[in-house]
N, C-alpha and C. Protein backbone atom coordinates (compact mmCIF):
# COMPACT_ATOMS: atom_id res chain seq x y z
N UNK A 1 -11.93 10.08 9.42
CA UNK A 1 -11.40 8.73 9.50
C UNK A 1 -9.87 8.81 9.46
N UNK A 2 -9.09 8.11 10.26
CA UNK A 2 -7.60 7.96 10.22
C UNK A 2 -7.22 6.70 9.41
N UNK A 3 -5.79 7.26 8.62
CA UNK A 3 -5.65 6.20 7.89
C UNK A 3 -3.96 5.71 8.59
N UNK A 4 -4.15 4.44 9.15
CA UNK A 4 -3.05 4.22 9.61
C UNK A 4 -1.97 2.85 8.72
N UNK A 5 -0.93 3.28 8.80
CA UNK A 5 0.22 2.02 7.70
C UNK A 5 0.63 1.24 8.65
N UNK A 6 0.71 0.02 7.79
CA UNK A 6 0.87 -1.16 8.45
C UNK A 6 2.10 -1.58 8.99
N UNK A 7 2.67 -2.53 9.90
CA UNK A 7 3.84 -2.42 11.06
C UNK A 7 4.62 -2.33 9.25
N UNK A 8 4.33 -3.33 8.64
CA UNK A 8 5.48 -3.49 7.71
C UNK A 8 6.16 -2.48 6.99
N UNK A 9 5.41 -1.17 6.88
CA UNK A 9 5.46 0.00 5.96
C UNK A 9 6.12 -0.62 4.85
N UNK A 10 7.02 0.28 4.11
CA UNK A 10 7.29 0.33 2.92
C UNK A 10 7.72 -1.17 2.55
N UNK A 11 7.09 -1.51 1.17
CA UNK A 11 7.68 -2.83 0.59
C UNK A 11 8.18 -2.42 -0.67
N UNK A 12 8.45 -3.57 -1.31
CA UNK A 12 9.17 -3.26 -2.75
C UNK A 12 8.88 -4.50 -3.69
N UNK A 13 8.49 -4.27 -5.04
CA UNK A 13 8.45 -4.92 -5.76
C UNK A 13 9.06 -4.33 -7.44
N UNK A 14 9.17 -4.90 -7.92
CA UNK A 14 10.17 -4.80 -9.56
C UNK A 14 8.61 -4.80 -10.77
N UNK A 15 9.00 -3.91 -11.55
CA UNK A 15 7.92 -4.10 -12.17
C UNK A 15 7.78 -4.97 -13.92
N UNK A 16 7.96 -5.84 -13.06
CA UNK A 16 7.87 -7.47 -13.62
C UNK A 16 7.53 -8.22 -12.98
N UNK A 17 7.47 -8.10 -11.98
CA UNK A 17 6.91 -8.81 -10.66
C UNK A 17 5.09 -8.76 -10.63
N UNK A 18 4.38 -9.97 -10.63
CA UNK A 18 2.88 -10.60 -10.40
C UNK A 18 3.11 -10.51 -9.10
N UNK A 19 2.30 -9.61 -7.88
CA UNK A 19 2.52 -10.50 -6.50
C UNK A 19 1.04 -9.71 -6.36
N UNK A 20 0.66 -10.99 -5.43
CA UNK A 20 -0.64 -10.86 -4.46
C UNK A 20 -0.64 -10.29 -3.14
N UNK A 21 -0.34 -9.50 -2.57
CA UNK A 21 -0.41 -8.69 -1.37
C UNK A 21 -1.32 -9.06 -0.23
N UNK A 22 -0.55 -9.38 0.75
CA UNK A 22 -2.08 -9.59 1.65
C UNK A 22 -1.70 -9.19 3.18
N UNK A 23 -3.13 -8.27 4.14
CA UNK A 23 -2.48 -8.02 5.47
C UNK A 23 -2.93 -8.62 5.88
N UNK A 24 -2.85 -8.95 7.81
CA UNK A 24 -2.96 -9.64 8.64
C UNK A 24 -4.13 -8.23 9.27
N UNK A 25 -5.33 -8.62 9.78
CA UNK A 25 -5.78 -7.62 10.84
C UNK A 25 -5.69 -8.00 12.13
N UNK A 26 -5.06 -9.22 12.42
CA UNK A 26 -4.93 -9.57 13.85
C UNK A 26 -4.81 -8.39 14.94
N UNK A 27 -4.17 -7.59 14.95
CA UNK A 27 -3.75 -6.69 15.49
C UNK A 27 -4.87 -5.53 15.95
N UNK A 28 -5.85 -5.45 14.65
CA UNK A 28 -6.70 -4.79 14.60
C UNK A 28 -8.01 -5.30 15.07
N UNK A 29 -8.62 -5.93 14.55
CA UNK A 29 -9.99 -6.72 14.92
C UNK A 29 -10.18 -7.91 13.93
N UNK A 30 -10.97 -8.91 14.57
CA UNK A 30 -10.45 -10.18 13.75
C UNK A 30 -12.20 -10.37 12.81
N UNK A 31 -11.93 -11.24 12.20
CA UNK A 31 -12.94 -11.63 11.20
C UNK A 31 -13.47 -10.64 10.33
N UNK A 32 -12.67 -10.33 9.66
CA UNK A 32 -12.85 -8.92 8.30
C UNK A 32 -13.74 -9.22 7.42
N UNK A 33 -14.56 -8.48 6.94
CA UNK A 33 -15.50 -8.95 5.68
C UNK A 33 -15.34 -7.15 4.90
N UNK A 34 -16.36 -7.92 3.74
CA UNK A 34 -16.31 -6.59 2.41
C UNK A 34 -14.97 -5.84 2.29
N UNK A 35 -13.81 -6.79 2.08
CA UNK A 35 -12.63 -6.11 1.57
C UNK A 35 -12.61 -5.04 0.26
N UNK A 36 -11.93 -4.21 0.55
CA UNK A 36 -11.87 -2.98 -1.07
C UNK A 36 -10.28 -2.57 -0.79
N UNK A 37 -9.80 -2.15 -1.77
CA UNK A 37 -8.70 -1.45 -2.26
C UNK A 37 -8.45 -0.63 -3.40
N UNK A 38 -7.90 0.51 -2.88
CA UNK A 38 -7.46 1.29 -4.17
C UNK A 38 -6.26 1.39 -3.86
N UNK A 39 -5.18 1.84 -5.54
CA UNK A 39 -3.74 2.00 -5.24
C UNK A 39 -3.84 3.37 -5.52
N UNK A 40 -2.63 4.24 -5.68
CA UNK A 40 -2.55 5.53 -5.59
C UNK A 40 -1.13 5.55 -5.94
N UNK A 41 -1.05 6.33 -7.44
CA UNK A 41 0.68 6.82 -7.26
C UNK A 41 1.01 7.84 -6.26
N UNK A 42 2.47 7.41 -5.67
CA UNK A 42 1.79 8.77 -4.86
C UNK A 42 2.87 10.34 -5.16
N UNK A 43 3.66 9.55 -6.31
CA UNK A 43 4.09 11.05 -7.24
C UNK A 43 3.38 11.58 -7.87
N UNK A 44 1.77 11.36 -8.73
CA UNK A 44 1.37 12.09 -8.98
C UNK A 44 -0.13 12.31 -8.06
N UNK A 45 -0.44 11.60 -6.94
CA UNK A 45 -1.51 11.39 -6.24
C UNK A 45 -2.67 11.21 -7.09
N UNK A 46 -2.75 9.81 -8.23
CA UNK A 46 -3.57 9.97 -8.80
C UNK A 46 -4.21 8.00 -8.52
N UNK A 47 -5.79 7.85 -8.17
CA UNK A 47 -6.21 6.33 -8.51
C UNK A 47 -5.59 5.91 -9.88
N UNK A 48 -4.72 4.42 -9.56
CA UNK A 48 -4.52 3.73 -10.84
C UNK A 48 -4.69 2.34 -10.61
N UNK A 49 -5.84 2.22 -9.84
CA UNK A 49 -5.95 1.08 -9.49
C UNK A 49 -5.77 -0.24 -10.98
N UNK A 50 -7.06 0.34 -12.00
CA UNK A 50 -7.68 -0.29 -13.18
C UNK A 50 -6.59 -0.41 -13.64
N UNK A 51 -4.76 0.23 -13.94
CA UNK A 51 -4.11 -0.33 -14.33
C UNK A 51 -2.56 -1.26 -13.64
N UNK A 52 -2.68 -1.12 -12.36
CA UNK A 52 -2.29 -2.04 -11.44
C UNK A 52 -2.43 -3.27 -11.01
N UNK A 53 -3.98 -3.25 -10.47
CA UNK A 53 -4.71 -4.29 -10.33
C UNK A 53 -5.81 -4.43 -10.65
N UNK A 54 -6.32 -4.70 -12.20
CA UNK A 54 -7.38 -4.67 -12.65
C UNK A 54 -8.63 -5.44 -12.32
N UNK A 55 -7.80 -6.72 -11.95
CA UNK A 55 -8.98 -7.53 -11.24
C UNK A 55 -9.50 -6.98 -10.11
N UNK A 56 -8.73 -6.76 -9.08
CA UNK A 56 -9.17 -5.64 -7.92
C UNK A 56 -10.40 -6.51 -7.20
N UNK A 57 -10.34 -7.76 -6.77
CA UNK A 57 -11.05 -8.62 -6.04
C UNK A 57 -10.86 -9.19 -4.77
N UNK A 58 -10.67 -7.86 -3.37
CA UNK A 58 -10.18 -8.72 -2.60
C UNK A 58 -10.92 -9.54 -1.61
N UNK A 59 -10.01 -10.73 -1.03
CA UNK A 59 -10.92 -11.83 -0.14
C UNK A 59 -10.49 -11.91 0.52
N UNK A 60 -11.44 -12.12 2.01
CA UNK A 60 -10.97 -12.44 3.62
C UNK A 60 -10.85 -13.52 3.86
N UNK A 61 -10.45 -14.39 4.38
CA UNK A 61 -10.09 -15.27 5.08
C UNK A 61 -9.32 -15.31 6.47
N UNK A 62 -10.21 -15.77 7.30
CA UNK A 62 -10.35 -15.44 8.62
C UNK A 62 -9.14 -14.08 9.38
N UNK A 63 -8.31 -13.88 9.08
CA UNK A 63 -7.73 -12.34 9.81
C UNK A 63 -6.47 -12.04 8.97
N UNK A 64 -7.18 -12.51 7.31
CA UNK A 64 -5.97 -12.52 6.30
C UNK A 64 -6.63 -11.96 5.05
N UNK A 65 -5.96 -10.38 4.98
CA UNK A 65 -6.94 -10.01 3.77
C UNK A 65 -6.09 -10.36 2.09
N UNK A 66 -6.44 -10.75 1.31
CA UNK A 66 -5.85 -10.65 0.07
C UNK A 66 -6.36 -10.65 -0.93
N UNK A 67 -5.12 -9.26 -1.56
CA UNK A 67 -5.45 -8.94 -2.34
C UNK A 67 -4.99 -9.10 -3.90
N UNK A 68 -5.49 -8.65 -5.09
CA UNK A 68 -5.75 -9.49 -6.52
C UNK A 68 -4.31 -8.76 -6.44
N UNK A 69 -3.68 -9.61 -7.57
CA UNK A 69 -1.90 -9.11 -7.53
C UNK A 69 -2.05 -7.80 -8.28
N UNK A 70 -0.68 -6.98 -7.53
CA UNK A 70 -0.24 -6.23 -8.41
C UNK A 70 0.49 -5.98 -9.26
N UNK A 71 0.58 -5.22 -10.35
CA UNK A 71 1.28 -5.92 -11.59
C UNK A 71 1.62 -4.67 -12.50
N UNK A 72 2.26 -4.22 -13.47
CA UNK A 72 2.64 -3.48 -14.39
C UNK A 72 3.15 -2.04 -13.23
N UNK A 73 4.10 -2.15 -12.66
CA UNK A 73 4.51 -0.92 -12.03
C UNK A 73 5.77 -0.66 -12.54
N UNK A 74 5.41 1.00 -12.28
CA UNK A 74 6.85 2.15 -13.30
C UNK A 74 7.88 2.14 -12.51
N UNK A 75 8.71 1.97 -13.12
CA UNK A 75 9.96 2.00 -12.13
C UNK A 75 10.60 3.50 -11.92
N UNK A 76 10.77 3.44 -10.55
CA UNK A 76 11.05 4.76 -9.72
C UNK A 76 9.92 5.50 -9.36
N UNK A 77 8.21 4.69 -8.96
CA UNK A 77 7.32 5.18 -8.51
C UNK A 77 7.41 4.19 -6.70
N UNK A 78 6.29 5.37 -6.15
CA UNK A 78 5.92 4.40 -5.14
C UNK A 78 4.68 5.00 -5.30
N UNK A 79 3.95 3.35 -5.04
CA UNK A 79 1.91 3.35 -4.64
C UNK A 79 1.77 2.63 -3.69
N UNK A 80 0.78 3.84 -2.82
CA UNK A 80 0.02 3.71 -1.95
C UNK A 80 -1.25 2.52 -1.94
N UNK A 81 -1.01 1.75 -1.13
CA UNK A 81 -2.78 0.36 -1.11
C UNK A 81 -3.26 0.76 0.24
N UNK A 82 -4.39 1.27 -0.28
CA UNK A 82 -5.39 1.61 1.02
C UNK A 82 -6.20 0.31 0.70
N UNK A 83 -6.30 -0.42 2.20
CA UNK A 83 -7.13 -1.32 2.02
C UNK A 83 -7.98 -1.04 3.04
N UNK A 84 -9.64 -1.58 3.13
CA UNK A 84 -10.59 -1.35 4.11
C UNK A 84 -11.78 -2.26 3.77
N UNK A 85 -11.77 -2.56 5.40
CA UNK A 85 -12.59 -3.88 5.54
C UNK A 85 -13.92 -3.71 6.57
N UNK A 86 -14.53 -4.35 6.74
CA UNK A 86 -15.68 -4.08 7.24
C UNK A 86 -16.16 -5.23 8.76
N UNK A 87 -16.16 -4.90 10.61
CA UNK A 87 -16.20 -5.78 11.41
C UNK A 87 -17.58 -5.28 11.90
N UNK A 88 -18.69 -5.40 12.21
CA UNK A 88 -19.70 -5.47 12.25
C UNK A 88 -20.61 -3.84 11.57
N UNK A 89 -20.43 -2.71 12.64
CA UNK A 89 -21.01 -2.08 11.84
C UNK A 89 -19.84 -1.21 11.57
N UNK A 90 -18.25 -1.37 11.92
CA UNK A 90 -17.45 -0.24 11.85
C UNK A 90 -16.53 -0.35 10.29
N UNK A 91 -15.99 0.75 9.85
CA UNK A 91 -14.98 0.23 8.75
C UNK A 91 -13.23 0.87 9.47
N UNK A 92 -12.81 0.05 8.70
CA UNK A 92 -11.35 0.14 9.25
C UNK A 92 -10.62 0.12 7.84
N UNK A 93 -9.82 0.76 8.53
CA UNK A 93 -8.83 1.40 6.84
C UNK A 93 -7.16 1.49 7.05
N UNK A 94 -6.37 0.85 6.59
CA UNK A 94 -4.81 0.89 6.44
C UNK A 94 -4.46 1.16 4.85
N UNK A 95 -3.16 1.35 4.99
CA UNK A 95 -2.31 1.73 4.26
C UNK A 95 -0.53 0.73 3.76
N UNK A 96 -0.21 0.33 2.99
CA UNK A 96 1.33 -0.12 2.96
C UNK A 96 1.62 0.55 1.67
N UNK A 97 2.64 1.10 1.25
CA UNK A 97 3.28 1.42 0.20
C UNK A 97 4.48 0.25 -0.41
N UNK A 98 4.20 0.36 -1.84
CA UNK A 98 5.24 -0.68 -2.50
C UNK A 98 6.00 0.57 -3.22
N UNK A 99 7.87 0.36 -3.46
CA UNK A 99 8.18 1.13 -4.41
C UNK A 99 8.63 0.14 -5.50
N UNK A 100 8.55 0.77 -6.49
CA UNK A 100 9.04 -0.14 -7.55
C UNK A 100 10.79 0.84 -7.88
N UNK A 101 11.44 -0.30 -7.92
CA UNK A 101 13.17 0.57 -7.83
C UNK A 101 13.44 -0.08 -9.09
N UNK A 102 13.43 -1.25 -9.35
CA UNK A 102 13.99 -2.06 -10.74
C UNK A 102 12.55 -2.22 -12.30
């Protein structure tokens, strides 16, 4: 499976910052269902989802995936959000990285 990043690549958030993340699959194929995500530091390449985004609940709405905010990030990391969604029988899988600088 290829994992491809999204036009936006790298974002940034402060880790004090609550934000809800969400992609567009327009581009890709439309009407997404069974959204999932994991985050990933990717200095130490380790899942931290459970302390990122613990709720970790994401929802489609028609070619708009979003996801539960992310929250408590170290400053001077960057994590990886693999997100992957499901269009009839295929799965499709992206990538955006957030760094946290502040």
């Amino acid at each position: 499976m290829t994992y491809l990043e999204v036009l936006e690549g790298l974002q940034y958030q402060t880790s004090t910052e609550i934000l809800p993340w969400a992609i567009d699959t327009t581009n890709v194929v439309s009407s997404p269902s069974s959204p999932a995500c994991v985050v990933y530091d990717e200095d130490t390449e380790t899942d931290v989802t459970s302390t990122v985004m613990p709720t970790n609940s994401p929802s489609a709405t028609l070619n708009i995936i979003t996801l539960s905010p992310l929250r408590a990030l170290t400053r001077g990391r960057t994590y990886r959000i693999k997100v992957s969604w499901v269009v009839g029988s295929s799965t499709y899988e992206r990538f955006f990285r957030v760094k946290c600088e502040v």
